[in-house]
Protein backbone atom coordinates (compact mmCIF):
# COMPACT_ATOMS: atom_id res chain seq x y z
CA UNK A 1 -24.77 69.30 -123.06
CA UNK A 2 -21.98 70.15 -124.86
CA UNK A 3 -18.87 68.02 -125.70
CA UNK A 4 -16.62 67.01 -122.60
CA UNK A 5 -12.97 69.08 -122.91
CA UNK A 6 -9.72 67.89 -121.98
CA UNK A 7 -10.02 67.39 -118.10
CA UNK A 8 -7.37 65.26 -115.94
CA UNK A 9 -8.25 61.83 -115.07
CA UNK A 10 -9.04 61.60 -111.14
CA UNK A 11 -6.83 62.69 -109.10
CA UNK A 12 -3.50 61.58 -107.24
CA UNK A 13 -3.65 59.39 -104.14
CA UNK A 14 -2.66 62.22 -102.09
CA UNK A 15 -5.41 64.82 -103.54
CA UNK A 16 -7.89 62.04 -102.71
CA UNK A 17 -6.11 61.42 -98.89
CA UNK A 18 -6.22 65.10 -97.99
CA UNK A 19 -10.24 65.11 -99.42
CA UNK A 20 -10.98 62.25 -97.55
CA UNK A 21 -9.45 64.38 -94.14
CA UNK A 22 -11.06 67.12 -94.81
CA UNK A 23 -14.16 64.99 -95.15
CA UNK A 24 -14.30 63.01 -92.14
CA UNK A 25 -14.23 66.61 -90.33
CA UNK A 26 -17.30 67.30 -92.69
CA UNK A 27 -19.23 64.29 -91.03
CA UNK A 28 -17.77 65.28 -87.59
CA UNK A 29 -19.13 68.34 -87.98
CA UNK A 30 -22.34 67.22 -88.89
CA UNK A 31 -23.48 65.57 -85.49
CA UNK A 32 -23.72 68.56 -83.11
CA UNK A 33 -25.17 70.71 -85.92
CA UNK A 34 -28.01 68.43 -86.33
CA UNK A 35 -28.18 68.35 -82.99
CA UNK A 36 -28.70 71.74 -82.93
CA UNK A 37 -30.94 71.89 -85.49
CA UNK A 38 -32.79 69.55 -83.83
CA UNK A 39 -33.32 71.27 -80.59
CA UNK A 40 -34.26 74.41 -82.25
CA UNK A 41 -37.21 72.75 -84.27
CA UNK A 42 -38.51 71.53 -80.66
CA UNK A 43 -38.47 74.69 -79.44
CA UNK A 44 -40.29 76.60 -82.64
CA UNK A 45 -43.06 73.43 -82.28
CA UNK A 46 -43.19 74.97 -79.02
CA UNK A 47 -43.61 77.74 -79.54
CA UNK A 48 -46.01 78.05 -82.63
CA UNK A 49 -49.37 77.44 -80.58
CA UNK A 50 -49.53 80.18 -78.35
CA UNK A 51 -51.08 82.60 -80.38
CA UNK A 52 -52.63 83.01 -84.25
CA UNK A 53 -49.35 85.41 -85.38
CA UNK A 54 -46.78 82.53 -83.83
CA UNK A 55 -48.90 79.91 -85.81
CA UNK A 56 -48.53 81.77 -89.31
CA UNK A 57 -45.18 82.70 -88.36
CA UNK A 58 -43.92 79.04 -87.69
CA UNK A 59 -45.62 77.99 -90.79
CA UNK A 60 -43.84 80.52 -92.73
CA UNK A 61 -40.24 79.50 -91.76
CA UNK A 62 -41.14 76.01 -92.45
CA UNK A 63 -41.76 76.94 -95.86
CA UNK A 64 -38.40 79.01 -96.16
CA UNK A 65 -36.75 75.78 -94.39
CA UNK A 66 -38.07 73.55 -97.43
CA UNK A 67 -36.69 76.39 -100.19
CA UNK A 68 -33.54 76.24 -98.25
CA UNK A 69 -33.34 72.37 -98.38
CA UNK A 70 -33.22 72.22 -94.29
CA UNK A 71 -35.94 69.92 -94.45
CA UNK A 72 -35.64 66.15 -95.79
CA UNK A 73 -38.69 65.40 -98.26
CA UNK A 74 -40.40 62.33 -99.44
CA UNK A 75 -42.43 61.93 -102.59
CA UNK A 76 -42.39 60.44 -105.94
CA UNK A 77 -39.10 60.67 -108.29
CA UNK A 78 -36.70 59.31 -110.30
CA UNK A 79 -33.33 58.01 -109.15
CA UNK A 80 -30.11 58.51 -112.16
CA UNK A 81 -27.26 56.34 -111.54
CA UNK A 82 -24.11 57.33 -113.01
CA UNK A 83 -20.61 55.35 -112.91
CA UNK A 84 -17.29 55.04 -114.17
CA UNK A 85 -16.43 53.05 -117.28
CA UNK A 86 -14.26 49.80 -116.54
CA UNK A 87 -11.45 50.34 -118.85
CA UNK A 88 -7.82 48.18 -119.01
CA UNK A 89 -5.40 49.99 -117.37
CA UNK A 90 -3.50 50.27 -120.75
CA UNK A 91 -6.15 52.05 -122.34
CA UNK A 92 -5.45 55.78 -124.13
CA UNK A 93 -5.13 58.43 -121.38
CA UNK A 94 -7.73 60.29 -123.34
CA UNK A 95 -10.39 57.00 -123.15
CA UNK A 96 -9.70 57.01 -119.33
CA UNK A 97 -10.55 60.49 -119.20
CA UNK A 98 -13.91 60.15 -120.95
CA UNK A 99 -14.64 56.99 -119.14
CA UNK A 100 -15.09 58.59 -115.97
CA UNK A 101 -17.65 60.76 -114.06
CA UNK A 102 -16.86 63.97 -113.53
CA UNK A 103 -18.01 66.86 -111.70
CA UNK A 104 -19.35 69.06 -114.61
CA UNK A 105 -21.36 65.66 -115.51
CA UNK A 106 -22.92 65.49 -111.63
CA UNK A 107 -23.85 69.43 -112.56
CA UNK A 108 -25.39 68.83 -116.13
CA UNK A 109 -27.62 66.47 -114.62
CA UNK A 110 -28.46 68.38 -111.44
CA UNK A 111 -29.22 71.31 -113.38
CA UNK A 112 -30.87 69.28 -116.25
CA UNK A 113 -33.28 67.76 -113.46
CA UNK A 114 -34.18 71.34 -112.34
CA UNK A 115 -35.27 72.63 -115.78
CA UNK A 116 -37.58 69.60 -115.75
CA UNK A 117 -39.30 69.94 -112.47
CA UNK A 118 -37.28 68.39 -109.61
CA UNK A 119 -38.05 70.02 -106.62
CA UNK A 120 -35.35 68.80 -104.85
CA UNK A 121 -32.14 66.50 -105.35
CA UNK A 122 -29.21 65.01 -103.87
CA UNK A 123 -26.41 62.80 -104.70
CA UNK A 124 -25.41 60.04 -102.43
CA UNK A 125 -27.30 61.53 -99.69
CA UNK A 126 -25.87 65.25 -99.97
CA UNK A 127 -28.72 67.64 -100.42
CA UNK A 128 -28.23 70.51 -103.08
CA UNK A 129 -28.94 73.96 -102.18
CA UNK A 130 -28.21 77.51 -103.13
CA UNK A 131 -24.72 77.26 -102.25
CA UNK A 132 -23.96 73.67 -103.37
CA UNK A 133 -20.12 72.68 -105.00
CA UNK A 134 -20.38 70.00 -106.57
CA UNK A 135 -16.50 70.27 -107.28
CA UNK A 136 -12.90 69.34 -107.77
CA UNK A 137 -11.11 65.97 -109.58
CA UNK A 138 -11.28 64.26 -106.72
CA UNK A 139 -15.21 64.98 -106.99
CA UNK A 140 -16.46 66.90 -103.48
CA UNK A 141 -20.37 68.66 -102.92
CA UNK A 142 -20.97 70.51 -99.53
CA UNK A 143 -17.49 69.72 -98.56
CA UNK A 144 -17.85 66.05 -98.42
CA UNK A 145 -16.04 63.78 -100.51
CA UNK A 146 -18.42 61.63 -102.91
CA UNK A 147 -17.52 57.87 -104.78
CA UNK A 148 -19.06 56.17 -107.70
CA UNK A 149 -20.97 55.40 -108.17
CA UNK A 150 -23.28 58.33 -107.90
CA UNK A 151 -26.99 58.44 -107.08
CA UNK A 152 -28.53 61.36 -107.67
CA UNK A 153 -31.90 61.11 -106.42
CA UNK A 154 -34.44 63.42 -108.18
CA UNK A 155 -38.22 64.38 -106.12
CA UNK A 156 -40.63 65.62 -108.40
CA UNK A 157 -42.77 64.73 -111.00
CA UNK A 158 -41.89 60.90 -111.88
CA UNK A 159 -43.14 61.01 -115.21
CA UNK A 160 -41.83 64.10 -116.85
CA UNK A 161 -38.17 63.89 -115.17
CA UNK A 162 -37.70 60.21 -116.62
CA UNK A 163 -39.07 61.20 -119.84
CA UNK A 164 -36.87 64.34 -120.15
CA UNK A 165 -34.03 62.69 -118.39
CA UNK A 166 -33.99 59.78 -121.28
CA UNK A 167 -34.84 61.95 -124.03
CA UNK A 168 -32.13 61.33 -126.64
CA UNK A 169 -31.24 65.13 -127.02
CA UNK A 170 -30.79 65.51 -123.30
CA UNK A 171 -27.26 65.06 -121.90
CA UNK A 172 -26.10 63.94 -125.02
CA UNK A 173 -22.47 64.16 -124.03
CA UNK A 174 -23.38 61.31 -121.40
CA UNK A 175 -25.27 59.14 -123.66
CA UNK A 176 -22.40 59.22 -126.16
CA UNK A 177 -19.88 58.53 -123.51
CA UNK A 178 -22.38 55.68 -122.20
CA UNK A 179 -21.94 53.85 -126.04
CA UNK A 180 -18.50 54.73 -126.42
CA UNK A 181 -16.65 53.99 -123.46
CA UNK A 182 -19.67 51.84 -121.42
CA UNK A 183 -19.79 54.96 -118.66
CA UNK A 184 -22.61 53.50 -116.29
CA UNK A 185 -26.00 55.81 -116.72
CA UNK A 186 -28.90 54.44 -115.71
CA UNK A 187 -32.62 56.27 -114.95
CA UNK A 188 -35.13 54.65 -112.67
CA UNK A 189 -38.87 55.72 -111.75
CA UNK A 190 -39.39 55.72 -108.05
CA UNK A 191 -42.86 55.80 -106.28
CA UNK A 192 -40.94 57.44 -103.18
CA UNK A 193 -37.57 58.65 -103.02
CA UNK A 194 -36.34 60.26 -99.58
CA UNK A 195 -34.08 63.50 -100.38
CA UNK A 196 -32.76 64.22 -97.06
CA UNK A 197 -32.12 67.45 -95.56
CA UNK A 198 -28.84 69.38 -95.39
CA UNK A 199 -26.60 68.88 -93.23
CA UNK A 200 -23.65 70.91 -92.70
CA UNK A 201 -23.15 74.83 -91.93
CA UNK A 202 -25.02 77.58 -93.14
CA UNK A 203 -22.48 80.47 -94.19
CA UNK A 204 -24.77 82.90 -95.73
CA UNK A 205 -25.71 85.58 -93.10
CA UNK A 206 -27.48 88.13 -95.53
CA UNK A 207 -29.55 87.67 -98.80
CA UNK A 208 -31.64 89.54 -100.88
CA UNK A 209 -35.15 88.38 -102.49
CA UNK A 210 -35.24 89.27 -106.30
């Protein structure tokens, strides 16, 4: 993880105002598609016993509904718990900056928790997909505006994503952030963690297996 940059601190009140509008129509948005999404996985249990080829079928889009994160999981895991520093407001600009989570941090550790076997994660209860943001100053993922502190919630195997997670040479940035400016990171072993399922739109209408 290399070195954070110069990045702005978090945002102005009115970035975070119009991110928390657009959010609430997130959530609003949420209800009847889950709704939907609700009815239609009545109808496909349905539908899957009539005949052996509906059967494999139905079993087959479950599977594709799991790689697409449409379906919440449950399993063992780790949790990582990541925070802003608590800094005195007359602290250097460039401590403030540092002493804060930002959204390339969220995506070190998302992407650090891949390479080490997660097999699925979300933060705060968003799920990561394919076509996850996890951006902006005012820090948004799926569209919906996110708050430390920030639980990122890791399903895999326990053992190997808590030892990889604390090795010393992974996310070193963090860790030197952590003893520098006391940036909250914390990694916790879970016997079962709940990654829930995604919940807003699907955009993509076409895709290509490679």
């Amino acid at each position: 993880q290399p070195p954070r940059g110069p990045c702005g601190a978090r945002a102005p009140a009115r970035w975070g105002a119009a991110a928390a509008v657009r959010g609430q129509g997130q959530e609003e948005l949420k209800v009847p598609i889950g709704a939907r999404r609700a009815r239609l996985d009545d109808l496909g249990q349905q539908g899957s016993g009539f005949d052996e080829r509906s059967t494999a079928t139905h079993r087959e889009l479950e599977a594709l509904r799991i790689r697409a994160g449409l379906t919440a999981l449950v399993g063992t895991g780790v949790t990582v718990t990541l925070d802003d520093a608590r800094l005195a407001a007359d602290a250097p600009r460039r401590s403030i900056e540092l002493a804060i989570i930002h959204s390339q941090d969220l995506t070190d550790v998302i992407n650090a928790g891949w390479r080490l076997g997660a097999e699925a994660i979300s933060i705060n209860g968003e799920r990561i997909t394919g076509t996850s943001a996890c951006v902006g100053a005012v820090i948004q993922l799926n569209g919906t505006l996110l708050s430390p502190p920030f639980v990122v919630t890791m399903l895999g195997p326990a053992d190997a994503l808590y030892a990889g997670l604390t090795e010393p040479r992974t996310l070193t940035d963090l860790k030197r952030r952590q003893s520098a400016f006391g940036l909250g990171w914390r990694v916790d072993r879970a016997a079962a963690v709940t990654v829930p399922a995604y919940a807003g739109p699907v955009s993509i209408r076409y895709a290509v297996v490679r």
